[in-house]
Protein backbone atom coordinates (compact mmCIF):
# COMPACT_ATOMS: atom_id res chain seq x y z
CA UNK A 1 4.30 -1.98 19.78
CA UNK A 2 1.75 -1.83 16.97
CA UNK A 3 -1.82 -2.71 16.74
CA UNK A 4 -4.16 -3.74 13.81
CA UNK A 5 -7.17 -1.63 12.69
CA UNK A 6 -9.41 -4.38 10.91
CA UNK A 7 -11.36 -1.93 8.28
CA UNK A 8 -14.92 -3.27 8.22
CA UNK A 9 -15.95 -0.31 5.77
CA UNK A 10 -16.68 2.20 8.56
CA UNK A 11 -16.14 6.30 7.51
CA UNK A 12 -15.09 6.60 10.89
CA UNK A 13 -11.74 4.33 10.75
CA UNK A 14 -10.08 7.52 10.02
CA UNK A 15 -10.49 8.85 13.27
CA UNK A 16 -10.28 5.20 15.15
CA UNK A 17 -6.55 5.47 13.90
CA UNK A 18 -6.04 9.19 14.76
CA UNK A 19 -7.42 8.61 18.65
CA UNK A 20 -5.30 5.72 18.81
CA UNK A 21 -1.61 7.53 17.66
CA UNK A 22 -3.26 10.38 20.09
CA UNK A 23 -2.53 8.04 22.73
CA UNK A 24 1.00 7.47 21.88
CA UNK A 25 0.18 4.05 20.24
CA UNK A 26 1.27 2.89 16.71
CA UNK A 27 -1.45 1.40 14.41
CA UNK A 28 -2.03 0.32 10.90
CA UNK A 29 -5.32 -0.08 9.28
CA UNK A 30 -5.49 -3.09 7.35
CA UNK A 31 -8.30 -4.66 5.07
CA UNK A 32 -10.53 -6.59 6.51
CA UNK A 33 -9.87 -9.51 5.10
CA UNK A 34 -6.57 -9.84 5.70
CA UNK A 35 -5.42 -13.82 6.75
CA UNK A 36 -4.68 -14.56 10.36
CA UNK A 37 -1.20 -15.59 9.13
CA UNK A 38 -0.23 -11.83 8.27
CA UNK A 39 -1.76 -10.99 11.57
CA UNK A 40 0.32 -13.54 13.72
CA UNK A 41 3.40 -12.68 11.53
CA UNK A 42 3.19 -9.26 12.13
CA UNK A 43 3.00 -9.43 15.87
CA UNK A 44 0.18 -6.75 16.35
CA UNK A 45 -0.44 -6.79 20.26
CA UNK A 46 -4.23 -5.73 19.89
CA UNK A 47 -6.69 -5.67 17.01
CA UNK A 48 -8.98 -2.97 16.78
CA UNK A 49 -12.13 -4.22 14.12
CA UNK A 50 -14.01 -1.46 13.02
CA UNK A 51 -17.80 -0.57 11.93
CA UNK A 52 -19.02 -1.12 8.55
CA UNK A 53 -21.86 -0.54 6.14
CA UNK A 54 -23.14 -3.94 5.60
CA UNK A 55 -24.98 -6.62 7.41
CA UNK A 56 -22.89 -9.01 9.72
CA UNK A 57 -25.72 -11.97 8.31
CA UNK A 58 -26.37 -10.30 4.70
CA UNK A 59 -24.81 -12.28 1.84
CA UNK A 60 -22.60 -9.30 0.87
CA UNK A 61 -21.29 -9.09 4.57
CA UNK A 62 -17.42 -8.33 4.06
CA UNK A 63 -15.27 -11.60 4.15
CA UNK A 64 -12.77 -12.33 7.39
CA UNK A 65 -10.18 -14.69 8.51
CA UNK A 66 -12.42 -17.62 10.04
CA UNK A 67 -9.89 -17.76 13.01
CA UNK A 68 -10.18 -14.39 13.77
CA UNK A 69 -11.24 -14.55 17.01
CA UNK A 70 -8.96 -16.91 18.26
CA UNK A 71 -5.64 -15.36 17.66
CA UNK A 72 -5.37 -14.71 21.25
CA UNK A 73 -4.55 -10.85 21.81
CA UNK A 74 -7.10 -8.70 22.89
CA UNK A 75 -9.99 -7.73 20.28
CA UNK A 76 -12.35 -4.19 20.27
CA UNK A 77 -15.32 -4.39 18.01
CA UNK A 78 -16.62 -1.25 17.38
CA UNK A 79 -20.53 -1.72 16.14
CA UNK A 80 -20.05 -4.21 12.95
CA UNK A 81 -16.98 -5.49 14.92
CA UNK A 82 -18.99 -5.94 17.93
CA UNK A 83 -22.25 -7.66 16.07
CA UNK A 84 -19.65 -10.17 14.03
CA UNK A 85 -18.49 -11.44 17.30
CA UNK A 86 -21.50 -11.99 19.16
CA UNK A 87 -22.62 -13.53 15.64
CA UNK A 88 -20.33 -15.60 15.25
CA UNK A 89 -20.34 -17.31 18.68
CA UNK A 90 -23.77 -17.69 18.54
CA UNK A 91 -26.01 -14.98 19.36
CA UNK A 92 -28.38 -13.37 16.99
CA UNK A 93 -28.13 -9.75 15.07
CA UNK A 94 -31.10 -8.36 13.56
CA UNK A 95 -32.49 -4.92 12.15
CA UNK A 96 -34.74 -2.76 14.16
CA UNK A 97 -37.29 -1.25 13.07
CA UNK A 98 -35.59 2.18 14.02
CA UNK A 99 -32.10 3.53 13.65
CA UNK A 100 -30.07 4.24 16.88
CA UNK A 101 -28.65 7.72 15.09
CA UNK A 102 -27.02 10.50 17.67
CA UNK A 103 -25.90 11.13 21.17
CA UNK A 104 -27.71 9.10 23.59
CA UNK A 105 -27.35 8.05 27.64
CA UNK A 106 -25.91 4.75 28.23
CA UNK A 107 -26.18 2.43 31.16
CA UNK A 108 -23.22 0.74 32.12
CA UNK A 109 -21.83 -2.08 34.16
CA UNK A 110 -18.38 -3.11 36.13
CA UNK A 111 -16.35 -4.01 32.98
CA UNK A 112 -12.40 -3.40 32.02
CA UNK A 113 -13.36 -0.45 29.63
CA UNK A 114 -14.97 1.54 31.69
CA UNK A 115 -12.90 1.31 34.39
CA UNK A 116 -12.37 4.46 35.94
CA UNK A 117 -16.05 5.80 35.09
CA UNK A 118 -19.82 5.67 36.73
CA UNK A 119 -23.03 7.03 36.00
CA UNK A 120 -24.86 8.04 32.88
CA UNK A 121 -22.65 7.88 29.57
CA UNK A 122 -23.06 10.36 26.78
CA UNK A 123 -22.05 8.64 23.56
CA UNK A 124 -22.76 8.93 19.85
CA UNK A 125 -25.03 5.82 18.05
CA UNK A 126 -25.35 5.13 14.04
CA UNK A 127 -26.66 2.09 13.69
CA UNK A 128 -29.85 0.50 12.15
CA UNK A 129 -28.86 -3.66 13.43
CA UNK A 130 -28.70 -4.68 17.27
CA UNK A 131 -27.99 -7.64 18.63
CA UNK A 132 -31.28 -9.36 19.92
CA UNK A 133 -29.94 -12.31 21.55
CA UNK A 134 -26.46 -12.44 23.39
CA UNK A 135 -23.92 -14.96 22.41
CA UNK A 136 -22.73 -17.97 25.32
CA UNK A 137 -20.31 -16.76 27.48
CA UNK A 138 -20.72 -13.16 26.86
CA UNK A 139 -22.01 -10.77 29.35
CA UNK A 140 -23.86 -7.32 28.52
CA UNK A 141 -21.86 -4.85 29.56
CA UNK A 142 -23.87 -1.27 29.03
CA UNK A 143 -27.38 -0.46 28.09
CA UNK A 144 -28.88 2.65 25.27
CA UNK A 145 -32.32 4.87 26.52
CA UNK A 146 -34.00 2.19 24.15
CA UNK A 147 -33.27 -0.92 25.96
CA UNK A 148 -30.51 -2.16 22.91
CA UNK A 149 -27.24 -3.88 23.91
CA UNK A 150 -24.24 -1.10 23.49
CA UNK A 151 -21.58 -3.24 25.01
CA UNK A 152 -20.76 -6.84 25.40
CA UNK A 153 -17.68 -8.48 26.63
CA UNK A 154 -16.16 -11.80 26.90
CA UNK A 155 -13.04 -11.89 29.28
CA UNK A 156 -11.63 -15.40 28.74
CA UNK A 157 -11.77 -14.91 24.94
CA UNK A 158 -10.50 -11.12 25.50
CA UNK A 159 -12.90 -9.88 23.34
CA UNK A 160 -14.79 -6.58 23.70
CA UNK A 161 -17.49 -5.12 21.39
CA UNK A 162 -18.96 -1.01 21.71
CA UNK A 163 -21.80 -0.53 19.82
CA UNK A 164 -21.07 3.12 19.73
CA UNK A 165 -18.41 5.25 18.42
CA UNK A 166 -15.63 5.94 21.10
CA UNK A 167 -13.34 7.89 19.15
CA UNK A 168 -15.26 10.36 18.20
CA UNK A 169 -15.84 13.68 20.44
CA UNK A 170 -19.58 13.51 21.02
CA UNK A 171 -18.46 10.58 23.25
CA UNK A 172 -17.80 12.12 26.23
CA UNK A 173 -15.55 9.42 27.50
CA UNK A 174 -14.73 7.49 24.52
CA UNK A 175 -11.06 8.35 24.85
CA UNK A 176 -10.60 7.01 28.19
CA UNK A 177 -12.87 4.00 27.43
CA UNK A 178 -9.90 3.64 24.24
CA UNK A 179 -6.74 4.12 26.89
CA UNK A 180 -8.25 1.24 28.93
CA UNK A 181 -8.28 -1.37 26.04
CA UNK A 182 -5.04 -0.38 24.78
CA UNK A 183 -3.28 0.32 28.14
CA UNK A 184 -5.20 -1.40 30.86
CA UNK A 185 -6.47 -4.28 28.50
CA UNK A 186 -4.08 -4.60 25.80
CA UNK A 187 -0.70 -3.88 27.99
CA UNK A 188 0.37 -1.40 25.74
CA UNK A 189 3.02 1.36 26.80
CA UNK A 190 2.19 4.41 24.62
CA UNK A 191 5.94 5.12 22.88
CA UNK A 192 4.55 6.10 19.39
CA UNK A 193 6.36 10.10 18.67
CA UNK A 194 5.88 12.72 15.51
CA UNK A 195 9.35 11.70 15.41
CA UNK A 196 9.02 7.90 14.76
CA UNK A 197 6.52 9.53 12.01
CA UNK A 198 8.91 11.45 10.54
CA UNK A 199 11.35 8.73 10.54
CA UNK A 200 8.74 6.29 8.72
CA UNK A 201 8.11 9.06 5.95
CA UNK A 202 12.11 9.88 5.42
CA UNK A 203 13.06 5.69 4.86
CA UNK A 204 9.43 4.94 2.66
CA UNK A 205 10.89 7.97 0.04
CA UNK A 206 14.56 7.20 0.11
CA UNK A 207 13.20 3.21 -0.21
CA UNK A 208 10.31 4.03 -3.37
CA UNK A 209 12.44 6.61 -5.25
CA UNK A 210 15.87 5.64 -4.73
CA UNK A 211 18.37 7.70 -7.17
CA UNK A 212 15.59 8.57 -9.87
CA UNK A 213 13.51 11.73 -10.05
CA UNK A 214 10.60 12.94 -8.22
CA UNK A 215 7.74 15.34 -9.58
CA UNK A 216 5.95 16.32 -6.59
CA UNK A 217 2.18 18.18 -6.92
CA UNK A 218 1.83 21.32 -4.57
CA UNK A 219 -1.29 23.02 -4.26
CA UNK A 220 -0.61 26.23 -1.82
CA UNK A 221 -1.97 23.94 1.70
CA UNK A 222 -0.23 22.21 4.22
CA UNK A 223 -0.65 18.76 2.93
CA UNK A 224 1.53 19.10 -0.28
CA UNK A 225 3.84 21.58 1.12
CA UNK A 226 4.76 19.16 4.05
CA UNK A 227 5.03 16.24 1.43
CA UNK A 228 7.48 18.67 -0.42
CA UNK A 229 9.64 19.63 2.52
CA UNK A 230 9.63 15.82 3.45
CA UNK A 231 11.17 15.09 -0.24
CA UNK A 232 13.85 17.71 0.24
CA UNK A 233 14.79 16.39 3.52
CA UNK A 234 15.03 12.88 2.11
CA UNK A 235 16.71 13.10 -1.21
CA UNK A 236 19.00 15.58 -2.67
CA UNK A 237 17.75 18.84 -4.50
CA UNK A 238 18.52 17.79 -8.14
CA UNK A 239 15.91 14.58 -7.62
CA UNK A 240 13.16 16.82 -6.85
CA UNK A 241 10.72 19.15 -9.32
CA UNK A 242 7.87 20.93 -7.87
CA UNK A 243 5.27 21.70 -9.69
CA UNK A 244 2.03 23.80 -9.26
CA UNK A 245 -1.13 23.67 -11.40
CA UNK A 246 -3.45 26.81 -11.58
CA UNK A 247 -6.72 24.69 -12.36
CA UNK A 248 -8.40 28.31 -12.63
CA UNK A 249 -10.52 27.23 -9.37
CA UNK A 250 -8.11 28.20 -6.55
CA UNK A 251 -7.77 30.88 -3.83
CA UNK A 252 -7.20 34.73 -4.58
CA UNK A 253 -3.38 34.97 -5.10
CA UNK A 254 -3.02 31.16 -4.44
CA UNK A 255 0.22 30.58 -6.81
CA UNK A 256 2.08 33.56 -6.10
CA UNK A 257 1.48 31.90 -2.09
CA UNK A 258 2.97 28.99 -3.19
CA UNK A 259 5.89 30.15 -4.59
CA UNK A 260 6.23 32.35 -1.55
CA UNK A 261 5.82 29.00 0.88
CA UNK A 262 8.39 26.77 -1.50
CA UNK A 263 10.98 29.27 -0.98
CA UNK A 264 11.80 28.30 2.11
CA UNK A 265 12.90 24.59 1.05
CA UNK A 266 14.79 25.48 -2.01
CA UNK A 267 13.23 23.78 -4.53
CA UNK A 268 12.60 24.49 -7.95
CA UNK A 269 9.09 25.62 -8.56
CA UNK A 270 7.49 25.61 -11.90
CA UNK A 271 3.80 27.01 -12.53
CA UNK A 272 1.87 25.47 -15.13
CA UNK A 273 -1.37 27.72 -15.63
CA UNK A 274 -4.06 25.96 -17.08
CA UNK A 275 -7.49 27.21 -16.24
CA UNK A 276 -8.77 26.79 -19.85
CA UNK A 277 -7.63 23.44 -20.40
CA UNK A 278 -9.42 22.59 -16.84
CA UNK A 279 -12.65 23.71 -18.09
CA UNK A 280 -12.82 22.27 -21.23
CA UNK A 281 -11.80 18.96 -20.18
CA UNK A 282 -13.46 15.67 -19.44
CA UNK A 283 -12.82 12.43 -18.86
CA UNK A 284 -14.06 8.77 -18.94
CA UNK A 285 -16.69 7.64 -15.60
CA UNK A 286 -17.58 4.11 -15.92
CA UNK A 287 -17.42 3.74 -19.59
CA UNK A 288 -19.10 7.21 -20.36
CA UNK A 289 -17.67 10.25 -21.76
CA UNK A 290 -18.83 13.25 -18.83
CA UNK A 291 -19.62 16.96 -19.95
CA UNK A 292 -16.92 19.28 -20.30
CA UNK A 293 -16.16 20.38 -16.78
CA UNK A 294 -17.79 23.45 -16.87
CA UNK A 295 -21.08 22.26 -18.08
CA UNK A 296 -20.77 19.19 -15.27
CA UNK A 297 -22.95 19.76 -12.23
CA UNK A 298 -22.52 16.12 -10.34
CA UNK A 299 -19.77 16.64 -7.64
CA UNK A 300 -18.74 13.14 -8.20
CA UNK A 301 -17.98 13.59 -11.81
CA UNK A 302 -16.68 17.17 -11.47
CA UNK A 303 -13.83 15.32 -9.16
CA UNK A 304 -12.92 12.94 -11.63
CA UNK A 305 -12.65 14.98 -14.53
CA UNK A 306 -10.17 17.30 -12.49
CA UNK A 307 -8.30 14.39 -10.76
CA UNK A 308 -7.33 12.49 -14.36
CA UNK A 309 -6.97 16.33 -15.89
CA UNK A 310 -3.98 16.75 -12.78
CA UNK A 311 -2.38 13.62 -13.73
CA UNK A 312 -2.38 14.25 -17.74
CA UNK A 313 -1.14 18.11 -17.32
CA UNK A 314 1.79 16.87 -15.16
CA UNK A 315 2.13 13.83 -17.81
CA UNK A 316 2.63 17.42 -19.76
CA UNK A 317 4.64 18.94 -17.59
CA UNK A 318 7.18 16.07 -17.56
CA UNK A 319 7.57 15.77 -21.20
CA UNK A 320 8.65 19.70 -21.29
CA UNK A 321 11.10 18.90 -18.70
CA UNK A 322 13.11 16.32 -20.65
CA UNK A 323 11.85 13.82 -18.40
CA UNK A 324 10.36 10.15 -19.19
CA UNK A 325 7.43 10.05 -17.51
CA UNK A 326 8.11 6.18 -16.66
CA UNK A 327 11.38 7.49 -15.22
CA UNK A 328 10.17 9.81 -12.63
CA UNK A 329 7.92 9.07 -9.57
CA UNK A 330 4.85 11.21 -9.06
CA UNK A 331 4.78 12.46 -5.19
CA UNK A 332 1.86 13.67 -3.75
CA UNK A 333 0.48 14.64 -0.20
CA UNK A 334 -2.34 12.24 -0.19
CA UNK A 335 -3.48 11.35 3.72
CA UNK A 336 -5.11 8.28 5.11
CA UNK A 337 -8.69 10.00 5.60
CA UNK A 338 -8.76 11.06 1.48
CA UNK A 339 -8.07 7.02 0.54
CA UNK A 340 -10.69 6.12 3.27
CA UNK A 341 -13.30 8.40 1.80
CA UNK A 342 -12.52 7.52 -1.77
CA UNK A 343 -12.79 3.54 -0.69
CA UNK A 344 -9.17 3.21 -2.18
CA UNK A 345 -8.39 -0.45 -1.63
CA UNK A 346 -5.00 0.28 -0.30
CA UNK A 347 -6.77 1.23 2.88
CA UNK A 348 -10.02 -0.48 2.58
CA UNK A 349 -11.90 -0.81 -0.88
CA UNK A 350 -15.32 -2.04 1.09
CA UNK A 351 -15.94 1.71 2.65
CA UNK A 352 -18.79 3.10 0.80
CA UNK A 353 -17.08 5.97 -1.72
CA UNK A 354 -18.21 9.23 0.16
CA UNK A 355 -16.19 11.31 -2.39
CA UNK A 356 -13.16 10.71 -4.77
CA UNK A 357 -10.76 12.79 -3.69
CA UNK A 358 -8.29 14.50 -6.94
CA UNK A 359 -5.41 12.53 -5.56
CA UNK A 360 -7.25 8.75 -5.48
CA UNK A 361 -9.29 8.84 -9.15
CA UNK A 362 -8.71 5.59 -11.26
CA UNK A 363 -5.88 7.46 -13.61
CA UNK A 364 -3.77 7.63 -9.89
CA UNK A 365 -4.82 3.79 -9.08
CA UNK A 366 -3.38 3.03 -12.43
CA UNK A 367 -0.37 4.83 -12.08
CA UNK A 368 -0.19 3.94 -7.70
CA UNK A 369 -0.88 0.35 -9.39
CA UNK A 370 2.42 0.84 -11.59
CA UNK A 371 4.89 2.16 -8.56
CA UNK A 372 5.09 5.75 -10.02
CA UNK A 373 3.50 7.29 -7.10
CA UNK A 374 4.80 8.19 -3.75
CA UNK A 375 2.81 9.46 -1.32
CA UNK A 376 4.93 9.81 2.28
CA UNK A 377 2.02 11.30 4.01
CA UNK A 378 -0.59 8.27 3.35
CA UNK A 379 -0.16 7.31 6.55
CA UNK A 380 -1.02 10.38 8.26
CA UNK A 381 -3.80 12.45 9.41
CA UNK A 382 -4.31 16.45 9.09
CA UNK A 383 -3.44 17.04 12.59
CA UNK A 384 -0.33 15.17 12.43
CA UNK A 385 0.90 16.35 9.02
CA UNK A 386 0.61 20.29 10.60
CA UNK A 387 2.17 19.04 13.77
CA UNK A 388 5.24 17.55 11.24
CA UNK A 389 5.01 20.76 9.41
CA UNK A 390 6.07 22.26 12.17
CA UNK A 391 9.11 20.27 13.14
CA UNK A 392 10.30 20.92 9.26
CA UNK A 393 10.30 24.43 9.70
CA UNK A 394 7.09 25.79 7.44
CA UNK A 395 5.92 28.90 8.07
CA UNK A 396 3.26 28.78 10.74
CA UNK A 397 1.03 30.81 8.54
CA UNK A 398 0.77 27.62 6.04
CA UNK A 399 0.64 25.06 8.54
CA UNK A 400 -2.36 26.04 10.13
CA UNK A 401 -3.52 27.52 6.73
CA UNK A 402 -7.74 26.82 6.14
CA UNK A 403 -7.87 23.87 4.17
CA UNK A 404 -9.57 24.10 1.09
CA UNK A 405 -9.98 21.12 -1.75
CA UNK A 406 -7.58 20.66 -4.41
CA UNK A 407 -10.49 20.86 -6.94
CA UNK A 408 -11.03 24.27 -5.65
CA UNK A 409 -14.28 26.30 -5.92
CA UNK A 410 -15.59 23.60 -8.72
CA UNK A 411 -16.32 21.78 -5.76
CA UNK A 412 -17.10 24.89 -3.36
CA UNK A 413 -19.73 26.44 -5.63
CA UNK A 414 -22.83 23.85 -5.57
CA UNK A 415 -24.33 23.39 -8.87
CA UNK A 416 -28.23 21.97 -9.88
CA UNK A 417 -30.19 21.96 -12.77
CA UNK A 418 -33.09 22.75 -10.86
CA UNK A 419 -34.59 22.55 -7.30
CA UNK A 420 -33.77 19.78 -4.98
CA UNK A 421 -36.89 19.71 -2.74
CA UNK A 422 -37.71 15.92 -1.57
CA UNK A 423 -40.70 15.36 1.00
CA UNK A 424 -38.96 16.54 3.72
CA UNK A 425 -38.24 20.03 2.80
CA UNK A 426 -40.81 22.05 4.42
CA UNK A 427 -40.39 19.91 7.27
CA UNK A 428 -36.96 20.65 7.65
CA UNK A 429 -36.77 24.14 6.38
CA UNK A 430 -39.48 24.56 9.51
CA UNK A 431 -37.02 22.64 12.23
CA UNK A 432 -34.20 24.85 11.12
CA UNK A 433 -36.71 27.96 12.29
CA UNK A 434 -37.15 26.08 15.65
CA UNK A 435 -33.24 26.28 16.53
CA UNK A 436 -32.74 29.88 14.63
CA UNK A 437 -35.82 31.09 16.86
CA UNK A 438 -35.68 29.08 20.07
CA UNK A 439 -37.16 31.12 22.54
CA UNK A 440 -40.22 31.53 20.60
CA UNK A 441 -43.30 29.36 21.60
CA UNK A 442 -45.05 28.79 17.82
CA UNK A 443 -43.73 27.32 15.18
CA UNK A 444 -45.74 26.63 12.28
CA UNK A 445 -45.52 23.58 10.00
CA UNK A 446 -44.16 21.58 12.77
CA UNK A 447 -46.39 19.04 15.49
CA UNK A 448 -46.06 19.97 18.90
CA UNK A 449 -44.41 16.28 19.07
CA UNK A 450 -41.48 17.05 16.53
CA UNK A 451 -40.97 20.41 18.39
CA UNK A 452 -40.73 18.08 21.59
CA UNK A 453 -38.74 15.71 19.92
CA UNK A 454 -36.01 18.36 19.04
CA UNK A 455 -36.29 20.07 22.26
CA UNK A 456 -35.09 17.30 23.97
CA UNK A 457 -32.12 16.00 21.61
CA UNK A 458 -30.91 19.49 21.73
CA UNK A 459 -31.16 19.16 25.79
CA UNK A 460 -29.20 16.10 25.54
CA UNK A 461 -26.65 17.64 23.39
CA UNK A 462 -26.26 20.30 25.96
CA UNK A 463 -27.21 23.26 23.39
CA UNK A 464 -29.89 24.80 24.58
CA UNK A 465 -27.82 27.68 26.46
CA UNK A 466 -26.36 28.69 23.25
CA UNK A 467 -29.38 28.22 21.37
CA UNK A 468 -31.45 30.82 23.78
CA UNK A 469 -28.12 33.04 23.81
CA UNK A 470 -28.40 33.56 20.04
CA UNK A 471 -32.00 33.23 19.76
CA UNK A 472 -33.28 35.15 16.61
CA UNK A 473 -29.71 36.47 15.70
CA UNK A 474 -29.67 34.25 12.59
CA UNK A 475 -31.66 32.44 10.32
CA UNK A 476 -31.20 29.29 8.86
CA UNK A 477 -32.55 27.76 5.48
CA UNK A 478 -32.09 24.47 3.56
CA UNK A 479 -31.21 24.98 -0.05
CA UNK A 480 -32.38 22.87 -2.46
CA UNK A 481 -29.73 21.65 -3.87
CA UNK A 482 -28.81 18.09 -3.30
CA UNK A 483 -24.77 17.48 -2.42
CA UNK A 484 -22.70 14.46 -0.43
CA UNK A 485 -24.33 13.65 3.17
CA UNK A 486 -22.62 10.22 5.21
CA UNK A 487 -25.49 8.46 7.65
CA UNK A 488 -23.54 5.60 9.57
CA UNK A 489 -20.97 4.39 6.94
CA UNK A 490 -22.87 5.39 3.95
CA UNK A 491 -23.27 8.10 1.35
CA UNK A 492 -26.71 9.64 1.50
């Protein structure tokens, strides 16, 4: 029993997938545009269409199977997913003139999903379009504080639209509201295990790599070393090469850990360092040459540079080895939320890029693009790779090691050329001194209807007891330097 995650471009299909295997129930996210053929063909039993970036009229609004909607299992639109369908049965989406961004109180009626609850809901909103006018044959199904539709349904058609996000944890009840599609709605019976996981990972390396070699690229955390142990369980020791690259950026002691953590699997470990040739390098970013690394201050660029650097020092690496490069497969432990976030079009490719992550730059699509990579973990989210880690015997102090980025502190350590201070600085630097002091009564360079205005958000948020508990303990200050922010589905 599998269902279909339709990726509208929403930086929260990540997590749609992850509550959905929390409830025992196999999914695959799938682009958006993917033909109702594949869909029927595949058997999903549900289809799950998620939130998106774009406009559900706007002429850049992400392209779909016309006969979507009428496959005939049971379909959850989650905000763009719920505006397309009311769209395109008729009724009418349209953009406010204000944002519905945060935890709000919704209204709701009888309907399937909410089965099981009653009173006020607490869920989270990101959206700037609402539907205005209701399509034929749907029926509203829950009301925001502002008076906007949040949920419509139309049982005949079994189709279901939330315009908020139920799998995330600011929804109180967003879980439940997700058991009742799948379970109560859907007819699903929840037999997804870590094992069937495992199972998946073991067959996709023993079907990529067959008899040939495998290089694969561990970095000291969980998600590499689990990829690693995965390899060794899957093909025999003399297929497999580990290899570690000292960028120069890592943790104190970080390859001696990661010889330490390898040691357990058997595998042959080789440590290329190469801190110099890290900062010295660059590399090519839509047609232009960037800085050397350590004169490059965008975050974007700084990702890139150390990404394609990866791929060319284990190009290297290979070489010294004996090895064709052409004859070995490149493994990595790459998870679903890093292609999601670097709009990898395996996953998605209409997300807005939040970040390219090292293991998704356009030297990996190349070489993904050629078969030479394997990545068993793609699948996969953190909390299920550490939960596998565990099952394949890694030391607990790695699994549940802090994750840090394979890019290391030239991604931890902000860089600017000089002060980012927009309009809003003072402003904000000023609400920040409202929730560091909140018992105190004045707060300069703030209206008494902004301190309002916070006051009650952090009331609905159900703060304020910690807020007075810690009340001028700390202090809190925006620094003006500008870095990657997501609002809704895009990168601010």
């Amino acid at each position: 029993e599998t269902i279909a995650i339709l990726d509208a471009g929403s930086q929260y299909t990540k997590v749609i997938d992850r509550k959905v295997r929390e409830l025992n129930v196999s999914s695959e996210i799938l682009p958006f545009e993917t033909p109702l053929s594949t869909l029927l063909a595949n058997k999903y039993k549900a289809i799950v269409i998620s939130g998106g970036p774009q406009s559900v009229y706007a002429s850049d609004a992400p392209k779909h199977d016309k006969d979507l909607f009428t496959i005939g299992v049971p379909i959850l639109g989650i905000c763009y997913g719920m505006q397309l369908m009311n769209y395109i049965y008729g009724g009418k989406v349209e953009k406010k003139e204000h944002r519905e961004d945060g935890v709000d109180s919704l209204t709701i009626s009888p309907s399937s999903l909410f089965e099981g609850l009653s009173g006020p809901q607490r869920v989270l909103l990101t959206h700037g379009d609402s539907i205005t006018t209701l399509a034929p044959d749907f029926v509203v199904s829950a009301i925001s504080s502002g008076n906007i539709i949040s949920a419509i349904e139309c049982q005949e058609r079994k189709l279901y639209g939330l315009q908020f996000h139920p799998e995330v944890d600011l929804t109180a009840n967003g879980k439940h509201i997700l058991r009742n599609f799948l379970y109560n709605i859907a007819g699903l019976r929840g037999g997804y295990t870590l094992e069937d996981r495992e199972e998946r990972a073991i067959h996709h390396i023993r079907q990529v790599v067959g008899a040939k070699k495998v290089l694969v690229l561990v970095s000291g955390g969980v998600d590499s070393a689990v990829c690693a142990a995965l390899l060794s369980k899957a093909l025999g020791p003399e297929q497999i090469y580990a290899l570690h690259i000292d960028n120069g950026f890592m943790r104190k002691q970080e390859s001696e850990r990661v010889e330490v953590a390898l040691a357990v699997l058997g595998l042959r470990l080789h440590v290329c360092r190469a801190g110099d040739l890290f900062a010295a390098a660059q590399t090519t970013v839509r047609g232009t040459l960037t800085p050397p690394l350590h004169q490059a201050i965008n975050p974007e660029e700084k990702r890139k540079i150390i990404g394609d650097t990866f791929m060319k020092v284990a190009d290297m690496e290979i070489a010294k080895l004996g090895l064709k490069a052409e004859d070995v497969f490149l493994a990595q432990g790459t998870l679903r939320p890093d292609l999601i976030e670097s709009s990898s079009k395996t996953v998605s490719g209409i997300a807005a890029v939040i970040k390219t992550h090292h293991n998704d730059t356009d030297l990996v699509r190349a070489l993904r693009d050629l078969g030479r990579v394997v990545e068993p973990l793609s699948e996969l989210h953190k909390d299920e790779v550490r939960e596998l880690g565990k099952t394949l015997g890694l030391p607990e102090g790695l699994v549940w090691r802090q994750p840090f980025p394979g890019p290391g502190l030239a991604i931890r350590i902000l860089c600017t050329a000089s002060p980012y201070m927009d309009a809003s600085f003072t402003k904000t630097n000023a609400t920040l001194r409202l929730l560091a002091n909140w018992k105190m009564d004045d707060h300069p360079g703030l209206e008494d209807g902004v301190v309002q205005g916070v006051r009650q958000l952090v009331q609905t948020m159900g703060l304020q007891d910690q807020l007075s508990t810690y009340s001028g303990h700390f202090s809190a200050t925006l620094v003006p330097i500008q870095t990657v922010g997501v609002q809704g589905d895009g990168r601010t």
